[in-house]
PDB file of N, CA and C in Angstrom:
ATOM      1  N   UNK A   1     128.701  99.903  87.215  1.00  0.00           N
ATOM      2  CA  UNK A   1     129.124 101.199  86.773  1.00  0.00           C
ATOM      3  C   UNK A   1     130.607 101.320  87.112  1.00  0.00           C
ATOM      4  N   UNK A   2     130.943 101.982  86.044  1.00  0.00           N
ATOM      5  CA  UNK A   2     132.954 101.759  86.357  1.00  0.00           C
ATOM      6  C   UNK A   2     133.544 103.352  86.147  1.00  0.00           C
ATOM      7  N   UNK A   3     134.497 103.611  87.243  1.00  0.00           N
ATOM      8  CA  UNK A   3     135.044 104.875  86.859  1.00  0.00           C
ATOM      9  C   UNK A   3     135.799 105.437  85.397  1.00  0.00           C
ATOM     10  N   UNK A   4     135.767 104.484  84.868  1.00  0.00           N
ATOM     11  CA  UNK A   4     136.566 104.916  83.577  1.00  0.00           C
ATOM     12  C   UNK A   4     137.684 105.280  83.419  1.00  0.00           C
ATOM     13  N   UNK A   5     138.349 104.668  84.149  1.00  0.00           N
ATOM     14  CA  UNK A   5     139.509 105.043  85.077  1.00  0.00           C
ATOM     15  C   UNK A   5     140.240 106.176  86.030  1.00  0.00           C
ATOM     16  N   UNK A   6     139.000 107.064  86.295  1.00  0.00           N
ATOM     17  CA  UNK A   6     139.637 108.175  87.155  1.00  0.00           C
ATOM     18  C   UNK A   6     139.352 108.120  88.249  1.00  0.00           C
ATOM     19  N   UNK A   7     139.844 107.634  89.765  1.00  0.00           N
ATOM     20  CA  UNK A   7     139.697 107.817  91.015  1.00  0.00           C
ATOM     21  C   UNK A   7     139.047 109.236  90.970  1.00  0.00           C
ATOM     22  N   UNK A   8     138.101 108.941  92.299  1.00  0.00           N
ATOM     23  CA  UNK A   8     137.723 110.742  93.364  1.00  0.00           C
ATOM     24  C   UNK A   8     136.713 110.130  93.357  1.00  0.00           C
ATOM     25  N   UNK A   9     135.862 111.153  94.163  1.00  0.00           N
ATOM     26  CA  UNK A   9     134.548 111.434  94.603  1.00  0.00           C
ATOM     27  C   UNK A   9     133.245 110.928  93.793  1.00  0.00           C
ATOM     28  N   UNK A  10     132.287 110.467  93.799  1.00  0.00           N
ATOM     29  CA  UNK A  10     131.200 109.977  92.645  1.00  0.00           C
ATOM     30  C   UNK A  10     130.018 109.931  93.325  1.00  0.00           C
ATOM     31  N   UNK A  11     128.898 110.706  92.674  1.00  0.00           N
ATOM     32  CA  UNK A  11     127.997 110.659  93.523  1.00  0.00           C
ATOM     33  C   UNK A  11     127.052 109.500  92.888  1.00  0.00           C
ATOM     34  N   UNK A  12     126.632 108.736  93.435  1.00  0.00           N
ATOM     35  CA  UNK A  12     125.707 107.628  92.891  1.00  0.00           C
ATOM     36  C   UNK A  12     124.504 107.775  93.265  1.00  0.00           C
ATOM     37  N   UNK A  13     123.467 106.575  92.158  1.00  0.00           N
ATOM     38  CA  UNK A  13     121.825 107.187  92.468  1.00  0.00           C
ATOM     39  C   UNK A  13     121.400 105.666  91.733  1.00  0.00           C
ATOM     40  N   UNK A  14     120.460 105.334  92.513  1.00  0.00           N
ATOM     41  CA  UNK A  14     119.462 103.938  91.618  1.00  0.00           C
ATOM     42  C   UNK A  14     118.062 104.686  92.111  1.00  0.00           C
ATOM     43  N   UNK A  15     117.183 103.690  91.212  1.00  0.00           N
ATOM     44  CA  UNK A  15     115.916 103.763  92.055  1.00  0.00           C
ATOM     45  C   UNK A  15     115.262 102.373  91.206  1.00  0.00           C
ATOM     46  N   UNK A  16     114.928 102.046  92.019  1.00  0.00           N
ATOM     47  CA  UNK A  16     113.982 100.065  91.497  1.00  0.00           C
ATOM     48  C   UNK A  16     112.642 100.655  91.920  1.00  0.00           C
ATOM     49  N   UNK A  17     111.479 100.088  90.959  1.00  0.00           N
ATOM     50  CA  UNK A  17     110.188 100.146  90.911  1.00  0.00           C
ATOM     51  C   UNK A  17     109.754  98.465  91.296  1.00  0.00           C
ATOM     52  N   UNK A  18     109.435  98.089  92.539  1.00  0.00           N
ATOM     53  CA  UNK A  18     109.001  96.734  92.204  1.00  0.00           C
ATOM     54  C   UNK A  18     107.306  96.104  91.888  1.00  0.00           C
ATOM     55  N   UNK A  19     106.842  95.314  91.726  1.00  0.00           N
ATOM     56  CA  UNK A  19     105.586  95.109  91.633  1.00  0.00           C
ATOM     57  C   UNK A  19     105.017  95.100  92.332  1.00  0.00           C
ATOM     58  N   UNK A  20     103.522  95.081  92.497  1.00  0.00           N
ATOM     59  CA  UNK A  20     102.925  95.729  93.770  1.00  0.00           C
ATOM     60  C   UNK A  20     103.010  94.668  94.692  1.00  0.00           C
ATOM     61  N   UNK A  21     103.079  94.889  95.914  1.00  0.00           N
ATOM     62  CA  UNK A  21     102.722  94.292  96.849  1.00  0.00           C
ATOM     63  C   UNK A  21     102.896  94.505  98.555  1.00  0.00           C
ATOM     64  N   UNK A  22     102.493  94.220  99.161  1.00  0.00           N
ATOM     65  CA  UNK A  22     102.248  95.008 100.930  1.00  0.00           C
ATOM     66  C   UNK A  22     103.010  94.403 101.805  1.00  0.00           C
ATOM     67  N   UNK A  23     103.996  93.398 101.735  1.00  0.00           N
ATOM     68  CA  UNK A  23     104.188  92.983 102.706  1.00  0.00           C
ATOM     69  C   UNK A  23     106.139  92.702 102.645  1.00  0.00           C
ATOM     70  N   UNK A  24     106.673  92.688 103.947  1.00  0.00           N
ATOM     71  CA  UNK A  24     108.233  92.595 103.511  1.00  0.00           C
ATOM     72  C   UNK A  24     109.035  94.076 103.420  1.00  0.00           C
ATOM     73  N   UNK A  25     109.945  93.783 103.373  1.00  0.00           N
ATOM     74  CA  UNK A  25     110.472  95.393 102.815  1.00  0.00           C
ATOM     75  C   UNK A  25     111.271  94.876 101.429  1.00  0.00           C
ATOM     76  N   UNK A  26     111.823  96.204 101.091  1.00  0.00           N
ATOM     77  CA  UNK A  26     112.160  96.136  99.630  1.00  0.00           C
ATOM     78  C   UNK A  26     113.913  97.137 100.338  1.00  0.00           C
ATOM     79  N   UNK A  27     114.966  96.383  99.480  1.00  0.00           N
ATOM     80  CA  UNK A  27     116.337  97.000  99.829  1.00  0.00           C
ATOM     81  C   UNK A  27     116.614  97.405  98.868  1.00  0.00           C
ATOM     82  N   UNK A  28     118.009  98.320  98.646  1.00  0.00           N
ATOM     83  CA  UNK A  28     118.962  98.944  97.877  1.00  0.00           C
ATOM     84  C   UNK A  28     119.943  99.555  98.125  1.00  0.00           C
ATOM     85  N   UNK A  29     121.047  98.588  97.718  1.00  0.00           N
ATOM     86  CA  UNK A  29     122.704  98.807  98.122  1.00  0.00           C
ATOM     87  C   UNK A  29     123.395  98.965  97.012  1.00  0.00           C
ATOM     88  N   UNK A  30     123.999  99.631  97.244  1.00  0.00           N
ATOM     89  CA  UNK A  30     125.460  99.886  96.328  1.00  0.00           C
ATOM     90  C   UNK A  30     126.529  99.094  96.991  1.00  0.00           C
ATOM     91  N   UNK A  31     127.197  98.069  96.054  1.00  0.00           N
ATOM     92  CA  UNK A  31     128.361  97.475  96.154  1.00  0.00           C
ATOM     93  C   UNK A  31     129.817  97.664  95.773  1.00  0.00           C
ATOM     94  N   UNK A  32     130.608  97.949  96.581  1.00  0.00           N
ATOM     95  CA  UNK A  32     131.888  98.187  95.342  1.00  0.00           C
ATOM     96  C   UNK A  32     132.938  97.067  95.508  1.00  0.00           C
ATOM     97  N   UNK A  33     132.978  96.852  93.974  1.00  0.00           N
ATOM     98  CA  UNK A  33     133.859  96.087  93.585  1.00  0.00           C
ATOM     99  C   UNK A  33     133.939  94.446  93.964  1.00  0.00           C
ATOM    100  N   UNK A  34     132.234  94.383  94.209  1.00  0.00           N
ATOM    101  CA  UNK A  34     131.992  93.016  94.450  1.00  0.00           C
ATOM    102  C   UNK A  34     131.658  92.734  95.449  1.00  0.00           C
ATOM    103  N   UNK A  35     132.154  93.700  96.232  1.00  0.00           N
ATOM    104  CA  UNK A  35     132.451  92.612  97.758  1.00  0.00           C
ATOM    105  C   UNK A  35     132.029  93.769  99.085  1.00  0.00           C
ATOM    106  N   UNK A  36     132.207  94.837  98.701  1.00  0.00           N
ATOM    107  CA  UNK A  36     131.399  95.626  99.589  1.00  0.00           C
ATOM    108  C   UNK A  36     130.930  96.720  99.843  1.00  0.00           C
ATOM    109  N   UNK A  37     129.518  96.391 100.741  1.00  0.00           N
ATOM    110  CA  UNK A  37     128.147  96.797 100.551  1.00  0.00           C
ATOM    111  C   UNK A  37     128.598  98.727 101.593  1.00  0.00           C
ATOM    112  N   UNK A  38     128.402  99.668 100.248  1.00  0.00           N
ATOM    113  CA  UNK A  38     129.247 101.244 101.018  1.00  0.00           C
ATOM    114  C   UNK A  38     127.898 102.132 101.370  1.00  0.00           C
ATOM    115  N   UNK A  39     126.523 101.439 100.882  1.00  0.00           N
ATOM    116  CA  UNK A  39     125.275 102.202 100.981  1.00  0.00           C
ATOM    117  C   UNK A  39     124.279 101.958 101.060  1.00  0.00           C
ATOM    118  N   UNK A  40     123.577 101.466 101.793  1.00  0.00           N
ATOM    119  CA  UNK A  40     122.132 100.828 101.518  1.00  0.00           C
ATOM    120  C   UNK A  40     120.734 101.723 102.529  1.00  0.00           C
ATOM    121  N   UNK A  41     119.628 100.710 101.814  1.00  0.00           N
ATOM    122  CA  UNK A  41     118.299 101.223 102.480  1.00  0.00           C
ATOM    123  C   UNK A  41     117.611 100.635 102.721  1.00  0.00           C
ATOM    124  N   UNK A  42     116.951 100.547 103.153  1.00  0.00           N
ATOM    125  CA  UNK A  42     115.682  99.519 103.131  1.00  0.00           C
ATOM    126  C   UNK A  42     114.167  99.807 103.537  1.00  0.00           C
ATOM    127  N   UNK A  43     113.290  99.555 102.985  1.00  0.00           N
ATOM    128  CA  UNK A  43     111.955 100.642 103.445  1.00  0.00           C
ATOM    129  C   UNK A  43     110.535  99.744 103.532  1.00  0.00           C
ATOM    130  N   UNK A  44     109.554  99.906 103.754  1.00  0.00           N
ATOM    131  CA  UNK A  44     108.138  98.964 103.316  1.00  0.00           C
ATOM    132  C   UNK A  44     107.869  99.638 102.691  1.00  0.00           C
ATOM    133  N   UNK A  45     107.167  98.950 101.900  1.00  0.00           N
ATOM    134  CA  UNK A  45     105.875  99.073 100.757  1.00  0.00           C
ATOM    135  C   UNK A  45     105.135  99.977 101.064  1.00  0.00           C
ATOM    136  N   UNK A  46     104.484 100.983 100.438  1.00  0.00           N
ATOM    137  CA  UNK A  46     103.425 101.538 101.176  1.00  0.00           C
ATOM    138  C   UNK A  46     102.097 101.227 100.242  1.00  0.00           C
ATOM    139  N   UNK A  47     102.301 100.316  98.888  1.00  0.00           N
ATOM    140  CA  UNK A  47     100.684  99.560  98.697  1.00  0.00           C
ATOM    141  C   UNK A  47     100.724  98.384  98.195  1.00  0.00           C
ATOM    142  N   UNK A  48      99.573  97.908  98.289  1.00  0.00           N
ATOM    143  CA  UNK A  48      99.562  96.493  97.585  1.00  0.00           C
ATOM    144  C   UNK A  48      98.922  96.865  96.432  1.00  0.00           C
ATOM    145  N   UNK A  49      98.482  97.969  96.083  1.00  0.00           N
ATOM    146  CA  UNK A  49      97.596  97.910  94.652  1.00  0.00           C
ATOM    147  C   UNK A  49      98.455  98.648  93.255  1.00  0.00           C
ATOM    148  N   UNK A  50      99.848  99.030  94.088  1.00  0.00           N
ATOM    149  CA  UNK A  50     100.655 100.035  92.813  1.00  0.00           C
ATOM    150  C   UNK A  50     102.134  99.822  93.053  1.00  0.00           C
ATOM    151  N   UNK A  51     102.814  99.647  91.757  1.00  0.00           N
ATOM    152  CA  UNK A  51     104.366  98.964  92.363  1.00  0.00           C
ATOM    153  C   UNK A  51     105.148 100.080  93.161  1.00  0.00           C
ATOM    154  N   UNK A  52     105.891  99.886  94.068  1.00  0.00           N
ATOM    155  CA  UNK A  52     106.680  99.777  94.977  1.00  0.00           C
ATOM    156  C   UNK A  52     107.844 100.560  94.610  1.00  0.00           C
ATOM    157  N   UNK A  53     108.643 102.194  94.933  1.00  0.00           N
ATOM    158  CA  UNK A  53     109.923 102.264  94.193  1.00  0.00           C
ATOM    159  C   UNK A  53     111.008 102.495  95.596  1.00  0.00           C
ATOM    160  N   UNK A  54     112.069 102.549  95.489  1.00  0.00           N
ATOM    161  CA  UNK A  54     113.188 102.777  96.486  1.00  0.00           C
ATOM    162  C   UNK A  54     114.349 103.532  95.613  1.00  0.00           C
ATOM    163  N   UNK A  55     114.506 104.396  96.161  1.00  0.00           N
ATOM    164  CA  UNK A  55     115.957 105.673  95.776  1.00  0.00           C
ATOM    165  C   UNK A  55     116.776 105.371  96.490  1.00  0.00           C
ATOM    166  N   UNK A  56     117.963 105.557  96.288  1.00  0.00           N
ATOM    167  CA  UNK A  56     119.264 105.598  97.221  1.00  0.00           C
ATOM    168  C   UNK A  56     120.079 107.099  96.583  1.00  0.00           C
ATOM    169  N   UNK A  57     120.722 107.486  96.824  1.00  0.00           N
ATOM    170  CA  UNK A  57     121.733 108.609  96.461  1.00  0.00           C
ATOM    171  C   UNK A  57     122.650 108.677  97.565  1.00  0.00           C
ATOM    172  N   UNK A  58     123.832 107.845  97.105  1.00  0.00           N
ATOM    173  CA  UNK A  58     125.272 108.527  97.971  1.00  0.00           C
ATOM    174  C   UNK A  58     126.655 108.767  97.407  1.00  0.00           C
ATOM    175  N   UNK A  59     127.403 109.411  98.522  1.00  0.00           N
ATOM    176  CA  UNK A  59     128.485 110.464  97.991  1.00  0.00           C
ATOM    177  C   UNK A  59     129.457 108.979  98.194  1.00  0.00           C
ATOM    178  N   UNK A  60     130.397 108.744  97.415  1.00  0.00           N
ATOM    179  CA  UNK A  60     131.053 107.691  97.232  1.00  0.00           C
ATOM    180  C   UNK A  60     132.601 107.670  96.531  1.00  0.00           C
ATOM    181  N   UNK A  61     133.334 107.486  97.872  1.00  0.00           N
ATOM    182  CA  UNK A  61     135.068 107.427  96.706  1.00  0.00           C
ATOM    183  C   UNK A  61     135.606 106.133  96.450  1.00  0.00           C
ATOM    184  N   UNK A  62     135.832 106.534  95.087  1.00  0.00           N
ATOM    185  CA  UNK A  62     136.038 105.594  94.391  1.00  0.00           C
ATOM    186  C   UNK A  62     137.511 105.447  93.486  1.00  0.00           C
ATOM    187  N   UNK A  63     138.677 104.251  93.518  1.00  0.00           N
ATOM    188  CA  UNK A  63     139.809 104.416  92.885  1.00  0.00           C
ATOM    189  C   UNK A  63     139.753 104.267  91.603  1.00  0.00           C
ATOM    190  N   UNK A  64     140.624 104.333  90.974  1.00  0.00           N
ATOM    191  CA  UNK A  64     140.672 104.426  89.302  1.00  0.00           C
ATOM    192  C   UNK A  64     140.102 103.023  89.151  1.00  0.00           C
ATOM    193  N   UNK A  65     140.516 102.069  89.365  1.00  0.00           N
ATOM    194  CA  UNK A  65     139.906 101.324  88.997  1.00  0.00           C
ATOM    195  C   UNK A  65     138.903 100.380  89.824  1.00  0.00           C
ATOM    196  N   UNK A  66     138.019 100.777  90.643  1.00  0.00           N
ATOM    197  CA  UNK A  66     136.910 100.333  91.332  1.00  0.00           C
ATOM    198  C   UNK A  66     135.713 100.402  90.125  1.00  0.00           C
ATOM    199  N   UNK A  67     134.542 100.052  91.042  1.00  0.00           N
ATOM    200  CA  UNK A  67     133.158  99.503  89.929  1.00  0.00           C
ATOM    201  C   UNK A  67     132.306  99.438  91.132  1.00  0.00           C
ATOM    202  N   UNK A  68     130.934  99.696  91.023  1.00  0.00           N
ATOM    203  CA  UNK A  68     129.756 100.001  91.697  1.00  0.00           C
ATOM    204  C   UNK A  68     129.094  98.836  90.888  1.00  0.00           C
ATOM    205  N   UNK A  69     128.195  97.882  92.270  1.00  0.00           N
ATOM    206  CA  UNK A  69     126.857  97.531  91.451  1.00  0.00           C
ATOM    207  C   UNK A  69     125.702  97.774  92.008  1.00  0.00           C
ATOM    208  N   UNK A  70     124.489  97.880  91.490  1.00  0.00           N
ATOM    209  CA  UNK A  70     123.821  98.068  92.407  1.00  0.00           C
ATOM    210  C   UNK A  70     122.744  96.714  92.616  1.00  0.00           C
ATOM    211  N   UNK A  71     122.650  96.685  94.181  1.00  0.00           N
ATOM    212  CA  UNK A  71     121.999  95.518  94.142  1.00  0.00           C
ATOM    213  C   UNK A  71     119.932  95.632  94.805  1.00  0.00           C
ATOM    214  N   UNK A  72     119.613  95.230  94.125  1.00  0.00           N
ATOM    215  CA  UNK A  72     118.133  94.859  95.198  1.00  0.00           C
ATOM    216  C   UNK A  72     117.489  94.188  95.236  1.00  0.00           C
ATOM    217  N   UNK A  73     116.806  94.205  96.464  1.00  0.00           N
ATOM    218  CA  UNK A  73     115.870  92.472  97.118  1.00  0.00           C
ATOM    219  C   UNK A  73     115.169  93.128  97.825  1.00  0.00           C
ATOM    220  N   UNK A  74     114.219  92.240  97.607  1.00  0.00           N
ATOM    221  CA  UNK A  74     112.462  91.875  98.670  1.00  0.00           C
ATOM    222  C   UNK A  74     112.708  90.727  99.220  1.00  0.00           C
ATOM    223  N   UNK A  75     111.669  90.705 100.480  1.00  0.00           N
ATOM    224  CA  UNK A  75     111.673  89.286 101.377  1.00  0.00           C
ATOM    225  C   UNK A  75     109.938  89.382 101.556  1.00  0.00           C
ATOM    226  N   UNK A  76     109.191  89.254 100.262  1.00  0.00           N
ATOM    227  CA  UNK A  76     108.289  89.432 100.675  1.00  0.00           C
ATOM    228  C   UNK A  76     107.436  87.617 100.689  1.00  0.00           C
ATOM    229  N   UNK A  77     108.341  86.909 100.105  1.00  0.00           N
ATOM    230  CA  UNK A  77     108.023  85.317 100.434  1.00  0.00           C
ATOM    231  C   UNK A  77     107.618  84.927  98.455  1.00  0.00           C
ATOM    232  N   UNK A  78     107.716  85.707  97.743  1.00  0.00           N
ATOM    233  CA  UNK A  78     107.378  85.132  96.275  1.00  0.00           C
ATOM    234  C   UNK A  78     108.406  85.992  95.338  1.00  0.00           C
ATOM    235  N   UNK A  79     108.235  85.926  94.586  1.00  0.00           N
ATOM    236  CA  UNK A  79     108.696  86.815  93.010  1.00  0.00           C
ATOM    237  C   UNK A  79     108.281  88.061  93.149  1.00  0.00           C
ATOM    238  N   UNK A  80     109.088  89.019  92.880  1.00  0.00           N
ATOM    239  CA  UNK A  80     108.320  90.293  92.467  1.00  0.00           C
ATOM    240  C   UNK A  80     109.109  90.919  91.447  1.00  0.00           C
ATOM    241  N   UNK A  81     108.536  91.315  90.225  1.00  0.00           N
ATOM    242  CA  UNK A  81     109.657  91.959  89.078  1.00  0.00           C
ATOM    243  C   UNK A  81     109.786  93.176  89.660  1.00  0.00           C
ATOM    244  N   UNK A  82     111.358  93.584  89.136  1.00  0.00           N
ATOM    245  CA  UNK A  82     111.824  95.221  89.347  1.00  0.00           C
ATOM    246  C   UNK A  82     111.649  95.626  88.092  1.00  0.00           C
ATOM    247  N   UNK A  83     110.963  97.080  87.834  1.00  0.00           N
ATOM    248  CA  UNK A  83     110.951  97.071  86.204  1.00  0.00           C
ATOM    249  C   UNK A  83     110.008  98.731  86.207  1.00  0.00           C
ATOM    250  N   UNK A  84     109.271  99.060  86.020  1.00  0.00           N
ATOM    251  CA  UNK A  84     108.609 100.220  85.782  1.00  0.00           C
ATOM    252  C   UNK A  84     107.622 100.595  86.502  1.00  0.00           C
ATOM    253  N   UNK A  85     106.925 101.555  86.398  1.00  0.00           N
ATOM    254  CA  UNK A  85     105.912 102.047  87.733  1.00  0.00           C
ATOM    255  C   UNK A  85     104.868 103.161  86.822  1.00  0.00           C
ATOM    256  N   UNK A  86     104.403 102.612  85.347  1.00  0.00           N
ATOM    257  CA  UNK A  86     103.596 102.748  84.991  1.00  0.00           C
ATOM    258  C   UNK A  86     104.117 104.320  84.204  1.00  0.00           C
ATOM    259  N   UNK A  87     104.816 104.373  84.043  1.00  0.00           N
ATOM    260  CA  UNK A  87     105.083 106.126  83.221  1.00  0.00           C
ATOM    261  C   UNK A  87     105.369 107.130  84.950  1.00  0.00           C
ATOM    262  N   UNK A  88     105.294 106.451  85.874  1.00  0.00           N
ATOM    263  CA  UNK A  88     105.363 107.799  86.747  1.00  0.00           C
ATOM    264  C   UNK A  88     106.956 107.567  87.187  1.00  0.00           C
ATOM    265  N   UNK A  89     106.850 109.005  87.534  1.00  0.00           N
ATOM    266  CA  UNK A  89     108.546 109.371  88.051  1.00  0.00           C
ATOM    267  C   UNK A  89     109.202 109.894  87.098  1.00  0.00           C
ATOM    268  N   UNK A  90     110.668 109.419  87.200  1.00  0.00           N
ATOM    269  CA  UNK A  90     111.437 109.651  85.567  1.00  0.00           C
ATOM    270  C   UNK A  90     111.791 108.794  84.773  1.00  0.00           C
ATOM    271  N   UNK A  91     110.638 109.247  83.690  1.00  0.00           N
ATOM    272  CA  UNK A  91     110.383 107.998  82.726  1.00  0.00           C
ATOM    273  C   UNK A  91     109.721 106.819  83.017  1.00  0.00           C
ATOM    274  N   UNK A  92     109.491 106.873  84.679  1.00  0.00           N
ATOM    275  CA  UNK A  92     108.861 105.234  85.058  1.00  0.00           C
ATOM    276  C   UNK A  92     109.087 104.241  85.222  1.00  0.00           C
ATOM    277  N   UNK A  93     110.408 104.628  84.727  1.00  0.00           N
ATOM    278  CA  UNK A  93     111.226 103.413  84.881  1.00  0.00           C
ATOM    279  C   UNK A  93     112.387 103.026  85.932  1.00  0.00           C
ATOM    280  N   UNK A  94     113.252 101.728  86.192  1.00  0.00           N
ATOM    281  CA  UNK A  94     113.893 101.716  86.996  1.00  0.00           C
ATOM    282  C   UNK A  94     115.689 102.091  86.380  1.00  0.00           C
ATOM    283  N   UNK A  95     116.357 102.838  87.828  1.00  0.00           N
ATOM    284  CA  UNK A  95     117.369 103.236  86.882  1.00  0.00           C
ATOM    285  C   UNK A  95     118.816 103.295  87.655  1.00  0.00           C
ATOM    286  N   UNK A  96     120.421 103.509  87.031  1.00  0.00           N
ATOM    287  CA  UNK A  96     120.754 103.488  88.021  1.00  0.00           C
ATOM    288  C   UNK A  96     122.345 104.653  87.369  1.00  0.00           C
ATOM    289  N   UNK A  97     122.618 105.606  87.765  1.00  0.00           N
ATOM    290  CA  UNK A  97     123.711 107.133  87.339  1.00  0.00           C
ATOM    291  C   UNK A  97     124.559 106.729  88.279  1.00  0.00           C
ATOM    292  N   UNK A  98     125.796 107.414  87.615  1.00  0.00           N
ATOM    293  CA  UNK A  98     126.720 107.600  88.418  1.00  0.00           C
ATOM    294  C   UNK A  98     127.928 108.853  87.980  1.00  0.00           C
ATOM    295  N   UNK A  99     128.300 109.956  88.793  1.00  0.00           N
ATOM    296  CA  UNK A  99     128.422 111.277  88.606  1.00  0.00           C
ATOM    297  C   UNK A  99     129.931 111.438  89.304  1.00  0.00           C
ATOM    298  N   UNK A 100     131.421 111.453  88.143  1.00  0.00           N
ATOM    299  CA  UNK A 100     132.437 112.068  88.817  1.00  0.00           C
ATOM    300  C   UNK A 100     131.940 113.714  89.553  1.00  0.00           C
ATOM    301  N   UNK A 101     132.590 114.070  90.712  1.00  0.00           N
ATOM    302  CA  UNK A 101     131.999 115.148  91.429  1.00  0.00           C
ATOM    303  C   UNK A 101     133.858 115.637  91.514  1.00  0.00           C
ATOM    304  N   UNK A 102     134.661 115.172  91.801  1.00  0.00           N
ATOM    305  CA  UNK A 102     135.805 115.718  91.743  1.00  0.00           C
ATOM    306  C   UNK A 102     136.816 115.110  92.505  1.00  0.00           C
TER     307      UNK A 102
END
């Protein structure tokens, strides 16, 4: 996500749905500009029978020309897709905004 060239304030937001599973935690960071990590989280699973989601939301300054990515990982020892959570939430799907604030 890129400022479009206007420095200030930006409030940022992801949320990843991963596939089900119980074990490990599941992260989510915001990166800027490649190289560094200005926000993260990290949480467990709370099932093995329904996928998995993680939110982040932070207040973030950013120069005219900076860029956000957002990154996330499991260590749960296999594959797990990031991708949807069945129609629930918003839209169900996984997602990731970003909001000049001033």
């Amino acid at each position: 996500m890129t400022t479009q060239g206007a420095g200030g304030y930006y409030l940022v937001t992801a949320t990843a749905f991963f596939a089900a599973s119980a074990t490990a935690q599941r992260r989510l960071y915001f990166q800027k500009n490649g190289v560094t990590a200005v926000c993260g989280l990290a949480v467990a699973p709370s099932s093995a029978a329904a996928a998995n989601g993680i939110s982040n939301t932070c207040l973030i300054t950013l120069a005219a020309s900076d860029y956000i990515e957002v990154l996330v990982f499991q260590d749960s020892g296999g594959n797990l897709n990031v991708g949807t959570n069945g129609g629930v939430g918003i839209g169900g799907a996984s997602y990731a905004a970003m909001t000049k604030l001033w």
